[in-house]
Protein backbone atom coordinates (compact mmCIF):
# COMPACT_ATOMS: atom_id res chain seq x y z
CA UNK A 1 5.64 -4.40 -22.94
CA UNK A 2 3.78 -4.11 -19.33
CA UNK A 3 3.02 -0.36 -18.73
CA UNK A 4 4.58 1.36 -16.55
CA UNK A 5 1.64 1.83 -13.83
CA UNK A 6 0.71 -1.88 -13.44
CA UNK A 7 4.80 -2.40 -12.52
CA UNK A 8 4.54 0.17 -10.09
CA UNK A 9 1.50 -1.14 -8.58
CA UNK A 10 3.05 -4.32 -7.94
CA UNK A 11 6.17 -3.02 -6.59
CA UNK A 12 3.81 -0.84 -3.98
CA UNK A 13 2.31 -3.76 -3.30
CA UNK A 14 5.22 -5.82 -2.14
CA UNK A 15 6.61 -2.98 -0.23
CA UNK A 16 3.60 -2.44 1.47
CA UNK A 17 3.59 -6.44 2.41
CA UNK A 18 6.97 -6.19 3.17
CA UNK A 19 6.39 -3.24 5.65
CA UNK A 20 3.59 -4.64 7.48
CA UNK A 21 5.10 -7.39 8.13
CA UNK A 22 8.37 -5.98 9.44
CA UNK A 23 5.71 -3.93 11.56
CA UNK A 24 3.69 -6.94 13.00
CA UNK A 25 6.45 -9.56 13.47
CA UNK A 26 8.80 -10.51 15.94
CA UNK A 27 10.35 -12.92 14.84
CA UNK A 28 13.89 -12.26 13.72
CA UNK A 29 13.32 -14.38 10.23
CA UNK A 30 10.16 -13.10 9.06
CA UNK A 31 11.33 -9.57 9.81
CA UNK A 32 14.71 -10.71 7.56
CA UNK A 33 12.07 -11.93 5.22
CA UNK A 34 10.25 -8.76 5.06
CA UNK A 35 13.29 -6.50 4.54
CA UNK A 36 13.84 -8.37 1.26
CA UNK A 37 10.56 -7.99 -0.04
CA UNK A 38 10.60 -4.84 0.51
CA UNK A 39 14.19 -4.62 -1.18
CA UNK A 40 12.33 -6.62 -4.16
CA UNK A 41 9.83 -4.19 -4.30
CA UNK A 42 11.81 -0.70 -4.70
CA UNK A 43 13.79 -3.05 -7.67
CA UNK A 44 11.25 -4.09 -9.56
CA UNK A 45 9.91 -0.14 -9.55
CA UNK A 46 13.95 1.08 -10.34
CA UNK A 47 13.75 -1.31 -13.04
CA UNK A 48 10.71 -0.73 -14.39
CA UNK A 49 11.32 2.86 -14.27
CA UNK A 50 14.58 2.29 -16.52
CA UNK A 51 12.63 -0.05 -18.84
CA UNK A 52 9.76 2.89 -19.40
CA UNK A 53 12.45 5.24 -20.03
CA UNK A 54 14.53 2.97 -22.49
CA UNK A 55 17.63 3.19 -20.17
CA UNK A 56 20.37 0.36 -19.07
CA UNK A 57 20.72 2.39 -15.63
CA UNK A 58 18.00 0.58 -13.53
CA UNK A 59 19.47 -2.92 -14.71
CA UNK A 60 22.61 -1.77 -13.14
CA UNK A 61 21.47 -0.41 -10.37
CA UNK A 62 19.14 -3.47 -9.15
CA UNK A 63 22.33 -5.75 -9.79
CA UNK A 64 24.31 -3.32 -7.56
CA UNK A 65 21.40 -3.14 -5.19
CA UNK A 66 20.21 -6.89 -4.77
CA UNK A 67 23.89 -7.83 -4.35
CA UNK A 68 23.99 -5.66 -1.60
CA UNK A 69 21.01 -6.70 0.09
CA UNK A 70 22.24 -10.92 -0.16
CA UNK A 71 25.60 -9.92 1.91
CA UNK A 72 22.99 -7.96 4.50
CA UNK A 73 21.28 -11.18 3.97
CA UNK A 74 24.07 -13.19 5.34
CA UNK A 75 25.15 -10.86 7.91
CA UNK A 76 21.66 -10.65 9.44
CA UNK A 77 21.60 -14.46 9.10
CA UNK A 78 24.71 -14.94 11.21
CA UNK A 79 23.42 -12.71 14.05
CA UNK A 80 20.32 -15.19 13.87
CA UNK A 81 22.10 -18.14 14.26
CA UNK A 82 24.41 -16.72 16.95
CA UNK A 83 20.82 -15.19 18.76
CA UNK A 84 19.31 -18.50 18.59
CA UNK A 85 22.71 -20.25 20.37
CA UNK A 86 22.63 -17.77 22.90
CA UNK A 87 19.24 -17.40 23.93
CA UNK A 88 17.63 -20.45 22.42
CA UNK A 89 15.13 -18.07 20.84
CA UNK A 90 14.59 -16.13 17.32
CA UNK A 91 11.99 -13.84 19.32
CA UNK A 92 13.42 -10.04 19.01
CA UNK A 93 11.50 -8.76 22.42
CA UNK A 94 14.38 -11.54 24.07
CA UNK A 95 17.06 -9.33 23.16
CA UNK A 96 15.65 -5.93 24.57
CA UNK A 97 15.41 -8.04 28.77
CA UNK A 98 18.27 -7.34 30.81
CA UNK A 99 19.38 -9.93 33.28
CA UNK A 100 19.99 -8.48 36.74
């Protein structure tokens, strides 16, 4: 069995990826791209929590969770592809210019 502190570890570590790049990018895929590592990270520290303490619980949760975070997936997929018929750009500084 893994202990518990080198799961943890990794999970901070793909948060922490997954933050700074939702920080540094502006591109509307990579910051879609970040949010789900950093989804991926919290699970693999619910789950590894659960497996430390012998109970079913984070299994269900993550299930509950990651199925969750592919229909935000999709949603923020469609606003993409209707961004980047629009304004011909996946750059999220476009949206924030007012025409006048």
């Amino acid at each position: 069995m893994i202990p518990l502190m080198h799961s943890l570890i990794l999970a901070t570590t793909l948060f922490v990826i997954g933050l700074f790049g939702a920080m540094i990018r502006r591109n509307f895929l990579f910051l879609l791209l970040s949010l789900m590592v950093m989804i991926n990270g919290a699970l693999i520290a619910i789950v590894a929590a659960g497996a430390y303490w012998q109970q079913p619980d984070g299994q269900i949760i993550s299930i509950l969770v990651l199925s969750a975070a592919i229909a935000e997936s999709c949603i923020g997929l469609a606003l993409l592809v209707k961004m980047f018929h629009r304004r011909k750009t996946v750059n999220i500084d476009a949206l924030s210019e007012m025409k006048g």
